[in-house]
N, C-alpha and C. Protein backbone atom coordinates (compact mmCIF):
# COMPACT_ATOMS: atom_id res chain seq x y z
N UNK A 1 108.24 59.62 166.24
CA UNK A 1 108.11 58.45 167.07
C UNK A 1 107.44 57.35 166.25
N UNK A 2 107.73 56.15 166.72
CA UNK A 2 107.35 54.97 165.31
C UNK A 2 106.92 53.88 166.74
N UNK A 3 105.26 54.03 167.03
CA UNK A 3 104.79 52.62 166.99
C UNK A 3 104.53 51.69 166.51
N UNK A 4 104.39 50.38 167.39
CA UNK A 4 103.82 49.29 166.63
C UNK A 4 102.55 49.27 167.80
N UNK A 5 101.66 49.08 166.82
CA UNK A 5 100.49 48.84 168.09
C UNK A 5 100.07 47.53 167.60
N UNK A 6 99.66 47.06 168.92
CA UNK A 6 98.96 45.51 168.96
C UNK A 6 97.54 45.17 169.28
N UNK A 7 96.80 44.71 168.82
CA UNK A 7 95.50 44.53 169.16
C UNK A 7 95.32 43.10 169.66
N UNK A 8 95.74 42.72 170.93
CA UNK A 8 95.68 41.50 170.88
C UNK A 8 94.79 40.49 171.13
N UNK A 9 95.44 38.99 170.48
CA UNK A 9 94.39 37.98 169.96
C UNK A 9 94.65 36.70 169.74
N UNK A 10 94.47 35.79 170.11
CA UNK A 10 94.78 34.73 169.68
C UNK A 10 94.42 33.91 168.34
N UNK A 11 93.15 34.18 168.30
CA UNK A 11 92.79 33.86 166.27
C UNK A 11 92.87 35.18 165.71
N UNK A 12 92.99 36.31 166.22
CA UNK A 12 93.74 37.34 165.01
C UNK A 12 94.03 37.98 166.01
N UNK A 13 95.65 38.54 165.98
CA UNK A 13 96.04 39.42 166.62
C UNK A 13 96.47 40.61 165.62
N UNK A 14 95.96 41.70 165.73
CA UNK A 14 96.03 42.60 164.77
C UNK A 14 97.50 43.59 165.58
N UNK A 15 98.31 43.97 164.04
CA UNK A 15 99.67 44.64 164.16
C UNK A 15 99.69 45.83 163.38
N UNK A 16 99.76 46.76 163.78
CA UNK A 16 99.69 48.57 163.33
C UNK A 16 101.06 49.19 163.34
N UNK A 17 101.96 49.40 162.50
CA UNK A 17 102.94 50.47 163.08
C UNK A 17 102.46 52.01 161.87
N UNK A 18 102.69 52.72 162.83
CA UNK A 18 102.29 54.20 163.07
C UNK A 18 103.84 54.89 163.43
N UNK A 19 104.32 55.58 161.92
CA UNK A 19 105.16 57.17 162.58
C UNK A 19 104.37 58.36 162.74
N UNK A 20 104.34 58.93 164.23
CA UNK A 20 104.21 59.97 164.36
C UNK A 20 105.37 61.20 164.34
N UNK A 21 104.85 62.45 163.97
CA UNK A 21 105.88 63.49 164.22
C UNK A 21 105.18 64.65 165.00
N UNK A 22 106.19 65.61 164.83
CA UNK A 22 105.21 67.08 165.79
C UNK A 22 103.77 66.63 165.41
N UNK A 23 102.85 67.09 166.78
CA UNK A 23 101.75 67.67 166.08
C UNK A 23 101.29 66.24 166.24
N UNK A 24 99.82 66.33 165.34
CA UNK A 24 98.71 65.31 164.90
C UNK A 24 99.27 64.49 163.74
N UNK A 25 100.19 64.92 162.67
CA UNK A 25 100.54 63.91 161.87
C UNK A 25 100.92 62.95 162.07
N UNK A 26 100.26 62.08 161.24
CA UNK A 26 100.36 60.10 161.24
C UNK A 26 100.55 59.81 159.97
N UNK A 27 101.61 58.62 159.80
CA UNK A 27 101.13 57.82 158.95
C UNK A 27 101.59 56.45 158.56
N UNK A 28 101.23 55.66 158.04
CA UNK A 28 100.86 53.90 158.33
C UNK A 28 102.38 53.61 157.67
N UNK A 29 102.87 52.65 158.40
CA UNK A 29 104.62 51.93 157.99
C UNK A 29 104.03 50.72 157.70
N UNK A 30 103.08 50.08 158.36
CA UNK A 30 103.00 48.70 157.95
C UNK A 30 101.48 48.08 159.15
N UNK A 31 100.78 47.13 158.36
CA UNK A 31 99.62 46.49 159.15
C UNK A 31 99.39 45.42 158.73
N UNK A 32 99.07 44.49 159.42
CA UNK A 32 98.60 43.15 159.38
C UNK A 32 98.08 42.51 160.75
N UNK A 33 97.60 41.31 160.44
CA UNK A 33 96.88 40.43 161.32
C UNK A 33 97.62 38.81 161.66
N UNK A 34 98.48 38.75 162.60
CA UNK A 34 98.79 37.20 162.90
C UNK A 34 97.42 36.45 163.05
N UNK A 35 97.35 35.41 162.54
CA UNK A 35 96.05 34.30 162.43
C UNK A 35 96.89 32.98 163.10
N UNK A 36 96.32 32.52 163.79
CA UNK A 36 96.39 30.80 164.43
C UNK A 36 95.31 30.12 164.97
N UNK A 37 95.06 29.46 164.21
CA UNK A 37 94.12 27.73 164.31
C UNK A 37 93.48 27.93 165.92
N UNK A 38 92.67 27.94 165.52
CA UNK A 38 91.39 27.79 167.09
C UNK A 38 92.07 26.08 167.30
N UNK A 39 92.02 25.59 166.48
CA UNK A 39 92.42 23.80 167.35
C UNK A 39 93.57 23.82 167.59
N UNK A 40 94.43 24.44 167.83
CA UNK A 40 96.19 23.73 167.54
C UNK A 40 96.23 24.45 169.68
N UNK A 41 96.93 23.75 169.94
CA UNK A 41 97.47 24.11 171.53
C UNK A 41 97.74 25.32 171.81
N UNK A 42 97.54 25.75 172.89
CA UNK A 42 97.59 27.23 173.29
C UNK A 42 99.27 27.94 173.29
N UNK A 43 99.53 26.91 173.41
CA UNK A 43 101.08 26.86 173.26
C UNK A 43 101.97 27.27 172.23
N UNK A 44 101.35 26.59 170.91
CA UNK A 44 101.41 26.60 169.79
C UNK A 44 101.01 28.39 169.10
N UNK A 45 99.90 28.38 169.53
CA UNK A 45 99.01 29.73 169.44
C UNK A 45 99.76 30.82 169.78
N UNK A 46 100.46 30.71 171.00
CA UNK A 46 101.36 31.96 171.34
C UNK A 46 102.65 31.79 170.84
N UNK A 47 103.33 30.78 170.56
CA UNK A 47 104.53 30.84 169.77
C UNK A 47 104.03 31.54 168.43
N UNK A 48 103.21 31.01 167.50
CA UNK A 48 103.05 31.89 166.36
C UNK A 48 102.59 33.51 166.30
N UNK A 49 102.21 33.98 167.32
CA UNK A 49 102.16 35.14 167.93
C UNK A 49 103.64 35.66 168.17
N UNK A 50 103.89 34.94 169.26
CA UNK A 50 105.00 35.72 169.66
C UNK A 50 106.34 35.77 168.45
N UNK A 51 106.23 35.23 167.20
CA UNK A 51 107.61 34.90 166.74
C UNK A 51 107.20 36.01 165.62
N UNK A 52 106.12 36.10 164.83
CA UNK A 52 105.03 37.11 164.28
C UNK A 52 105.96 38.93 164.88
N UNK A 53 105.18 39.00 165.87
CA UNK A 53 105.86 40.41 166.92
C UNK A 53 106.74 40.18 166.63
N UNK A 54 107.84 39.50 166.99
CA UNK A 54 109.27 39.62 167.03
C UNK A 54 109.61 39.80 166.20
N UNK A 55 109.53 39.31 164.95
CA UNK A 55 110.18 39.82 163.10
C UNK A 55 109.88 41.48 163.05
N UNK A 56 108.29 41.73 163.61
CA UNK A 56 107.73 43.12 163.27
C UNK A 56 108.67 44.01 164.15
N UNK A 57 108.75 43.81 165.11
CA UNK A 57 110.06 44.40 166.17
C UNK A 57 111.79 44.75 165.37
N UNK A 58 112.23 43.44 164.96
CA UNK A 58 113.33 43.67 164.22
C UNK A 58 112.98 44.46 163.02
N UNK A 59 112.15 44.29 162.31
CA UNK A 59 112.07 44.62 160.78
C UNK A 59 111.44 46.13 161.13
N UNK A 60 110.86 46.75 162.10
CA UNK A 60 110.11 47.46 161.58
C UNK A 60 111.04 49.09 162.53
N UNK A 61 111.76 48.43 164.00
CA UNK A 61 112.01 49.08 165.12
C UNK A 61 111.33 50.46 165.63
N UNK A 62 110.30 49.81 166.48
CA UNK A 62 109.34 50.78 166.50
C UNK A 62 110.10 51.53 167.90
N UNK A 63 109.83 52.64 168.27
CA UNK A 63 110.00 53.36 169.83
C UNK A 63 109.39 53.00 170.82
N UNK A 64 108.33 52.78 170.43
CA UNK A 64 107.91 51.93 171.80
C UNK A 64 106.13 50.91 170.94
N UNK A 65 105.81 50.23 172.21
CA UNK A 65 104.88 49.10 171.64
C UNK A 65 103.43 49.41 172.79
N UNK A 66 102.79 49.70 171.71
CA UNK A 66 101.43 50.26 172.15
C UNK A 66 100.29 49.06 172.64
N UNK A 67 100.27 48.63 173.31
CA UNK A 67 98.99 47.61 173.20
C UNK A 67 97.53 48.10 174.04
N UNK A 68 96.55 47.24 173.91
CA UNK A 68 95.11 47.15 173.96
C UNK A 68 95.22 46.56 175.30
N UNK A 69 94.70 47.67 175.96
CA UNK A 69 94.36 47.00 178.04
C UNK A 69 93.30 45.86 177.83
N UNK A 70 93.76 44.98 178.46
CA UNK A 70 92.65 43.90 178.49
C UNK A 70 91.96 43.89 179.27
N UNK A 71 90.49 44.22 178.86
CA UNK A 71 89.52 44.51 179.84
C UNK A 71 88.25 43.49 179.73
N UNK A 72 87.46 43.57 180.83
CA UNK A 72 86.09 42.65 181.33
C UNK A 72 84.59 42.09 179.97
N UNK A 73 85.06 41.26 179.24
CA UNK A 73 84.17 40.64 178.60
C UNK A 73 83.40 39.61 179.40
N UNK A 74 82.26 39.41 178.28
CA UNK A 74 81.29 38.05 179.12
C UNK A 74 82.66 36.91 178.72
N UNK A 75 83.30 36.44 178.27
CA UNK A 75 83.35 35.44 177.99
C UNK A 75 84.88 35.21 178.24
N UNK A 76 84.99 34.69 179.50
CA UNK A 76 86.29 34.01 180.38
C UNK A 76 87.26 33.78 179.81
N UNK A 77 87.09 33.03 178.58
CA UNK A 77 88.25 32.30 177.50
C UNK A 77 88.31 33.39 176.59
N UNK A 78 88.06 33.89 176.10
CA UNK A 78 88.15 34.81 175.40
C UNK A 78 89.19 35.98 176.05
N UNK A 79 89.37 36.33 177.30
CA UNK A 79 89.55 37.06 177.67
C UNK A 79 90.88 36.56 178.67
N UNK A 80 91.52 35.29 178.89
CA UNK A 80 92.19 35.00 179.00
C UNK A 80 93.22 34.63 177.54
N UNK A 81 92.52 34.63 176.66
CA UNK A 81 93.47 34.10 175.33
C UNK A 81 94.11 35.69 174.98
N UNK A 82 93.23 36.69 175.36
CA UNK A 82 93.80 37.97 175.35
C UNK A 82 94.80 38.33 176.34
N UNK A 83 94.47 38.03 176.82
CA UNK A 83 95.45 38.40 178.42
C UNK A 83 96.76 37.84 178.42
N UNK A 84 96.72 36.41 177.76
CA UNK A 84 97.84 35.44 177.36
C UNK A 84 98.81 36.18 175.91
N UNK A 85 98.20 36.83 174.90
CA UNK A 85 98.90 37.02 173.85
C UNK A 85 99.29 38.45 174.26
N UNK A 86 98.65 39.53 175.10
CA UNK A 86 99.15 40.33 175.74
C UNK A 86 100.35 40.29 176.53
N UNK A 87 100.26 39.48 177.01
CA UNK A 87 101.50 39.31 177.69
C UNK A 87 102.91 38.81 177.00
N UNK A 88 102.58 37.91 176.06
CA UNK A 88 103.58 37.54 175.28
C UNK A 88 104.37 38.93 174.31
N UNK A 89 103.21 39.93 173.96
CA UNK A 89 103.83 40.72 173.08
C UNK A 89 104.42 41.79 174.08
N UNK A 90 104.26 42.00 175.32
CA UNK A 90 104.72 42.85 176.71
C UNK A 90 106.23 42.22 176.86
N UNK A 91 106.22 40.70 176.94
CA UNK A 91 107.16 40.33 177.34
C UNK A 91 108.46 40.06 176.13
N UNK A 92 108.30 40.58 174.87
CA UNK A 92 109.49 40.55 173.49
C UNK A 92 109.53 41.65 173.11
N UNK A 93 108.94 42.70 173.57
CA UNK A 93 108.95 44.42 174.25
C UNK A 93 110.16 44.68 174.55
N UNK A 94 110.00 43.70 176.17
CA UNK A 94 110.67 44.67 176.93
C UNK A 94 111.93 43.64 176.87
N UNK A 95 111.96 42.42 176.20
CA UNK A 95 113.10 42.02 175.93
C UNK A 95 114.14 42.89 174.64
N UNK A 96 113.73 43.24 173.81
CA UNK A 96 114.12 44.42 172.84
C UNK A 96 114.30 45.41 173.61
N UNK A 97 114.17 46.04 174.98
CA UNK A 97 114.61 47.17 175.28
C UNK A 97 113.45 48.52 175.16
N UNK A 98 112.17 47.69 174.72
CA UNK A 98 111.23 48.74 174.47
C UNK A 98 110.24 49.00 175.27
N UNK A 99 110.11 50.34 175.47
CA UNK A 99 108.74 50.56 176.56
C UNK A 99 107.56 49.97 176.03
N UNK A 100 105.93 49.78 177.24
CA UNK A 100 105.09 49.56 176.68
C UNK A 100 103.65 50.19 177.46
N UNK A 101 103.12 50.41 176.75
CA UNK A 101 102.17 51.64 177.12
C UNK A 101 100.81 50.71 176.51
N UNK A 102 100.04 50.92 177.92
CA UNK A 102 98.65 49.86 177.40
C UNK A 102 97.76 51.09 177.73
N UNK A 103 96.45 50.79 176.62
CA UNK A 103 95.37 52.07 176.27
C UNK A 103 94.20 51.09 176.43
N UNK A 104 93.34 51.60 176.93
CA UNK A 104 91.86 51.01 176.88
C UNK A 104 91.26 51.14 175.61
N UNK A 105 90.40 50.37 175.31
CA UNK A 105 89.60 50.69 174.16
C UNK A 105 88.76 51.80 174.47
N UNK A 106 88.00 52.23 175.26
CA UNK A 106 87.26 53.81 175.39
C UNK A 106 88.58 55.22 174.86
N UNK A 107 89.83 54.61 175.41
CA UNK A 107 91.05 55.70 175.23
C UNK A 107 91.00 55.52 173.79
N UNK A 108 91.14 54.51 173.11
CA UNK A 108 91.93 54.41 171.85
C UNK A 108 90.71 55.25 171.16
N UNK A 109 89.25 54.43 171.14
CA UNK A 109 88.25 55.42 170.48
C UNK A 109 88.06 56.44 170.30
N UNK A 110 88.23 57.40 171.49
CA UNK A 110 88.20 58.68 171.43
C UNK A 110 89.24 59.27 171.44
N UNK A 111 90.12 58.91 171.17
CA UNK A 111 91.54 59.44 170.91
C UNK A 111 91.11 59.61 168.95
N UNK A 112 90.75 58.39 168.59
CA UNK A 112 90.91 58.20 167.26
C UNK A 112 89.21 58.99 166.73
N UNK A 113 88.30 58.90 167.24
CA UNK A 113 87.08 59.13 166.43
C UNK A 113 86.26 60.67 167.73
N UNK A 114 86.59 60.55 168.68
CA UNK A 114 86.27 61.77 169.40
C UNK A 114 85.15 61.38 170.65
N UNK A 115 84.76 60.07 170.23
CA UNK A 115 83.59 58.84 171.20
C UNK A 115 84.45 57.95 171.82
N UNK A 116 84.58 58.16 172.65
CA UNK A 116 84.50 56.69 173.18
C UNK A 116 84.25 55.71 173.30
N UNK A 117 82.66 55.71 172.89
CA UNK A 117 82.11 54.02 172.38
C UNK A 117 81.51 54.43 171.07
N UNK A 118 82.46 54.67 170.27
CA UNK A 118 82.37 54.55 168.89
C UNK A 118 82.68 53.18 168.81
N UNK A 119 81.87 52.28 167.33
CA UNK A 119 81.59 51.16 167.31
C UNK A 119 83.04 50.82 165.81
N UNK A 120 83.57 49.48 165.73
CA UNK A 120 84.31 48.91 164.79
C UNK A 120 84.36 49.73 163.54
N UNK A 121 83.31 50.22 162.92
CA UNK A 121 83.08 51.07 161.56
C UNK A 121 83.86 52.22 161.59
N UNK A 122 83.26 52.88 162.90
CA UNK A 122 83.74 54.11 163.16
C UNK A 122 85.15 54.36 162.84
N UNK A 123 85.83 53.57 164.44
CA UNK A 123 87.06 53.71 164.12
C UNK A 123 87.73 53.38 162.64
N UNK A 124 87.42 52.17 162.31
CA UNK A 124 87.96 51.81 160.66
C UNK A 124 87.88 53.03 159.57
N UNK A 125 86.86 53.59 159.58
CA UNK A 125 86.78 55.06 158.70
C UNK A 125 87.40 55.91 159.34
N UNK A 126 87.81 56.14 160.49
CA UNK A 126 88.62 57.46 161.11
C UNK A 126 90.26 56.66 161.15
N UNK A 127 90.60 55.53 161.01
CA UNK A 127 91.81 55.03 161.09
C UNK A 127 92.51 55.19 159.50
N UNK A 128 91.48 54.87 158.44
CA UNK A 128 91.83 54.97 157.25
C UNK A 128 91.75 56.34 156.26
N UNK A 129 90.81 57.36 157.13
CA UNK A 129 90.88 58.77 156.98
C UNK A 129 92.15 59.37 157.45
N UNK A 130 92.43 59.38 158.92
CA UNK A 130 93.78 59.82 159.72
C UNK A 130 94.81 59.28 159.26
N UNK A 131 95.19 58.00 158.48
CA UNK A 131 96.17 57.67 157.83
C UNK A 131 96.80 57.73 156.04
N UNK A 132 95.71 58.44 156.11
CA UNK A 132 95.63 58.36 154.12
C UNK A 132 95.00 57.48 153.70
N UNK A 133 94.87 56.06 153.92
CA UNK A 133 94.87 54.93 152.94
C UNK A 133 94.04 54.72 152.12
N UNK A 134 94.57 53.97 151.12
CA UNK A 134 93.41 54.02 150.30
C UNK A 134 92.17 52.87 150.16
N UNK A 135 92.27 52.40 151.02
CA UNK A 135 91.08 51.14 151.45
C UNK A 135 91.34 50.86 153.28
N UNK A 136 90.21 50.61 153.50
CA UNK A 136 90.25 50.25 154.91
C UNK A 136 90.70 49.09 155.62
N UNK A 137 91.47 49.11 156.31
CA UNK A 137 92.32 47.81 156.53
C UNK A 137 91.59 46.97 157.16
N UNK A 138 91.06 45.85 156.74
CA UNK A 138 90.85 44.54 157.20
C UNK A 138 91.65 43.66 157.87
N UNK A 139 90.77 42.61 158.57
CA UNK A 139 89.69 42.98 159.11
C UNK A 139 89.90 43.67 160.15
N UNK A 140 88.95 43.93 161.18
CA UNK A 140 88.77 45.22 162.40
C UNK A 140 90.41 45.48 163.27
N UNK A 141 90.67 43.89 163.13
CA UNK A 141 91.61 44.06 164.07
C UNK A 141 93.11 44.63 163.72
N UNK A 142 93.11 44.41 162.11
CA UNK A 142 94.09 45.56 161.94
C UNK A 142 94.50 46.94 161.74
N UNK A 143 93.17 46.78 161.57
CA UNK A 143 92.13 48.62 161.81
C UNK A 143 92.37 49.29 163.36
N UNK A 144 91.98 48.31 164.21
CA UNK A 144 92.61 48.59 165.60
C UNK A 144 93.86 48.54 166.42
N UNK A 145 94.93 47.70 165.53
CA UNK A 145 95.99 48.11 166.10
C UNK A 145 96.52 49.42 165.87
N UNK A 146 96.22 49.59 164.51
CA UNK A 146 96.86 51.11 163.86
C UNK A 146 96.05 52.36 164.72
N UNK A 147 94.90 52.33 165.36
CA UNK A 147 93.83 53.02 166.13
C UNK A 147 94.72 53.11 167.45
N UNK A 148 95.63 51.89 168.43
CA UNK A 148 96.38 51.59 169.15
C UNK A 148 97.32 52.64 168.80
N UNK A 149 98.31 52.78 167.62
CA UNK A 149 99.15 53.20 167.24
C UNK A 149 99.45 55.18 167.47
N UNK A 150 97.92 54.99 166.52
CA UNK A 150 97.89 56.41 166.53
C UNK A 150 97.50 57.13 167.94
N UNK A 151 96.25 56.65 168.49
CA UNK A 151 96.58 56.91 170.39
C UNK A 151 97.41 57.21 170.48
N UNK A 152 98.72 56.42 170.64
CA UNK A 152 99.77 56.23 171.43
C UNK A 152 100.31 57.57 170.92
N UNK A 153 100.62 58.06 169.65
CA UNK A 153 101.41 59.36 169.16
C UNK A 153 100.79 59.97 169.65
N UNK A 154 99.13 60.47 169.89
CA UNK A 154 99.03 61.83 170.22
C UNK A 154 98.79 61.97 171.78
N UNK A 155 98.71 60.59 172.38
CA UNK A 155 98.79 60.34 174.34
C UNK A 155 99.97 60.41 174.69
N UNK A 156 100.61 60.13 173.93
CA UNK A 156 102.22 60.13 174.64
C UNK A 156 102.59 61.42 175.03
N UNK A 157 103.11 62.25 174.56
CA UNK A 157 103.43 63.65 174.76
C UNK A 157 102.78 64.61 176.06
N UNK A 158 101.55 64.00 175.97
CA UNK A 158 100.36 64.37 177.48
C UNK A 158 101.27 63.38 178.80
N UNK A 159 100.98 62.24 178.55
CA UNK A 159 101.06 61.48 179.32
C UNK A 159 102.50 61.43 179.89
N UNK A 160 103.50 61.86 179.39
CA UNK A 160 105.04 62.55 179.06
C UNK A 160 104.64 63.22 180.37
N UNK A 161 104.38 64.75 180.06
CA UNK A 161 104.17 65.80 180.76
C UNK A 161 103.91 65.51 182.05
N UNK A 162 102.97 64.69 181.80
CA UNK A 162 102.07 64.29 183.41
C UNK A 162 102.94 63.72 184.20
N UNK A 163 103.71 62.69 183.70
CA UNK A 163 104.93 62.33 184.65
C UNK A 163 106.09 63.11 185.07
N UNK A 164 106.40 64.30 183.95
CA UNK A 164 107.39 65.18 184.15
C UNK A 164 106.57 65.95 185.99
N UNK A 165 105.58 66.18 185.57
CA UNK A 165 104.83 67.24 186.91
C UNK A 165 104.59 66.46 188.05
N UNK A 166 104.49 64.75 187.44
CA UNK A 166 104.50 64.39 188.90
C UNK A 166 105.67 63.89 190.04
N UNK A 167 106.73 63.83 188.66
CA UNK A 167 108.24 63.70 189.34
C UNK A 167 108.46 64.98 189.65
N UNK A 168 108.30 66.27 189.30
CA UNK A 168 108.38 67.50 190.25
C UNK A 168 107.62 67.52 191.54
N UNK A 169 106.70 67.35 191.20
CA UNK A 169 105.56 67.32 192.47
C UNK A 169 105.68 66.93 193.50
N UNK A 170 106.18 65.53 193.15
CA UNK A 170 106.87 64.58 194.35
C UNK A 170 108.27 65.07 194.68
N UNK A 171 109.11 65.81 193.84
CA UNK A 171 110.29 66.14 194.49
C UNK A 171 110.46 67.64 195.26
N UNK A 172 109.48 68.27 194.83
CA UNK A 172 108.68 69.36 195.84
C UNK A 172 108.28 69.15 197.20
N UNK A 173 107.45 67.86 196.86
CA UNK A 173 106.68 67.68 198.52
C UNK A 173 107.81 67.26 199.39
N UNK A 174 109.58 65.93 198.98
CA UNK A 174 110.32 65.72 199.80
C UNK A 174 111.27 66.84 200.04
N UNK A 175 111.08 67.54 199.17
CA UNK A 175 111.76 69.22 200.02
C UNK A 175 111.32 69.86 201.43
N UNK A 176 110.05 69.51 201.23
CA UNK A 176 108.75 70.66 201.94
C UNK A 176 109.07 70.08 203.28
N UNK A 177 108.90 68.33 203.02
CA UNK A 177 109.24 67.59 204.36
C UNK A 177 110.11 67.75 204.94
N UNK A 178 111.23 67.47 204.11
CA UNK A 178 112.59 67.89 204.81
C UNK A 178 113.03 69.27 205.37
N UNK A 179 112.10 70.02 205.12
CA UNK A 179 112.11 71.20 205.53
C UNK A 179 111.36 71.46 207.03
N UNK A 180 110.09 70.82 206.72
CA UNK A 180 109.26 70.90 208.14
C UNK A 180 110.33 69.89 209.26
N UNK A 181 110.88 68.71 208.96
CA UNK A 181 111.45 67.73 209.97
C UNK A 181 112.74 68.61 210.29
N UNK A 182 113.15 69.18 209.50
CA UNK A 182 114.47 70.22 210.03
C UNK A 182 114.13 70.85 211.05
N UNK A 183 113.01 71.75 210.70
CA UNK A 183 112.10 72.85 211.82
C UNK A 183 111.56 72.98 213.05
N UNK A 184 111.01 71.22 212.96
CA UNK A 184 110.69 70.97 214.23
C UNK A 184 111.72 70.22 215.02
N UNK A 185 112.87 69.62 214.32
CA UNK A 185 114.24 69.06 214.70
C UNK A 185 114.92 70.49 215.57
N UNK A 186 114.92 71.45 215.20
CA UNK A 186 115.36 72.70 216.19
C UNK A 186 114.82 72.89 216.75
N UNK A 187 113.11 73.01 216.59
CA UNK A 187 112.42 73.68 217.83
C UNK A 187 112.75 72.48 219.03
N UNK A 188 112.97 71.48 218.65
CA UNK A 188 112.72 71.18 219.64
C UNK A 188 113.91 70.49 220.61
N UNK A 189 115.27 71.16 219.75
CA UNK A 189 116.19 71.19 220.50
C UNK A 189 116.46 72.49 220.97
N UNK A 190 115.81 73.73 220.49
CA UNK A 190 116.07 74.56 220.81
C UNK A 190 115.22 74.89 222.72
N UNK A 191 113.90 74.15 222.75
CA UNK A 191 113.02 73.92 223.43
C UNK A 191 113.97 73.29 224.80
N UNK A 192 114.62 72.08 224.44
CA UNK A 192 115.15 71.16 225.57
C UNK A 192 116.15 72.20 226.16
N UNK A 193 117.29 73.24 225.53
CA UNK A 193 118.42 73.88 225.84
C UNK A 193 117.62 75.16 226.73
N UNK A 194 116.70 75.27 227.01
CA UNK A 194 115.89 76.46 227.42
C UNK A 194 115.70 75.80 228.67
């Protein structure tokens, strides 16, 4: 399986692709960081984002596109400029035809280092350990998409399953129903003919 994971960002959006195979093996296809101008229009900001993804999409064709859940910071703008480049890389996803699977940062951490609030270092030494490399990819955020990446290979297969059992589960329980509404559908014609 060949992610691209995204760490997203508006002054650096960090890009990870990750092949996984059986098992725990990983290893790095390609990483970098889209950069755009804190002054230039927000507009502007997500076009160079979004056109960035899209080459990595064609050039790289990952299986599916891993991104970073955008979750509750102090700081409003910050967290809308995330929410905004998130969406842009969700939405040239699923225009390519590709699924997209969003991971929290507590998931990605302890997926990748065994903590959950393992801090930037951490992961960067367990991203560049778990991948071979031979220097640690700079800066954090391309350290964290590939952290995105690798999650995604060893959650997927779980997270697979879990839906396999819950599309049984659920097609169990409309048996069960249809079984009880049959049951009491006789008794209680059988009831009126009496």
């Amino acid at each position: 399986m060949r992610v691209l994971g995204v760490d997203p960002g508006l002054t650096r959006c960090g890009l990870g692709v990750v092949d996984g195979t059986s098992g725990r093996a990983v290893s790095c296809v390609d990483v970098g960081v889209v950069r755009s101008p804190a002054d230039a229009p927000l507009a502007e900001r997500l076009l160079v984002v979004g056109e960035t993804v899209e080459r990595w999409i064609e050039r790289h064709r990952p299986d599916v596109v891993a991104i970073e859940r955008v979750f509750s910071q102090h700081n409003v703008r910050t967290v809308m400029g995330t929410a905004q480049a998130s969406g842009v890389v969700a939405l040239l996803a699923a225009r390519a035809g590709l699924p997209v699977a969003f991971h929290t940062p507590s998931e990605v951490k302890a997926a990748v280092t065994g903590e959950g609030r393992a801090d930037k270092a951490q992961v960067t030494a367990m991203v560049t350990r778990l991948l071979n490399l031979a220097e640690a990819p700079r800066p954090a955020d391309a350290a964290d998409a590939l952290a995105l990446a690798i999650c995604h290979c060893w959650r997927a297969p779980m997270l697979d399953r879990m839906a396999e059992a819950k599309a049984r589960s659920d097609e169990l329980a409309r048996a069960h129903k249809a079984r009880l509404a049959k049951a009491a559908k006789a008794a209680t014609a059988k009831g009126a003919a009496s």
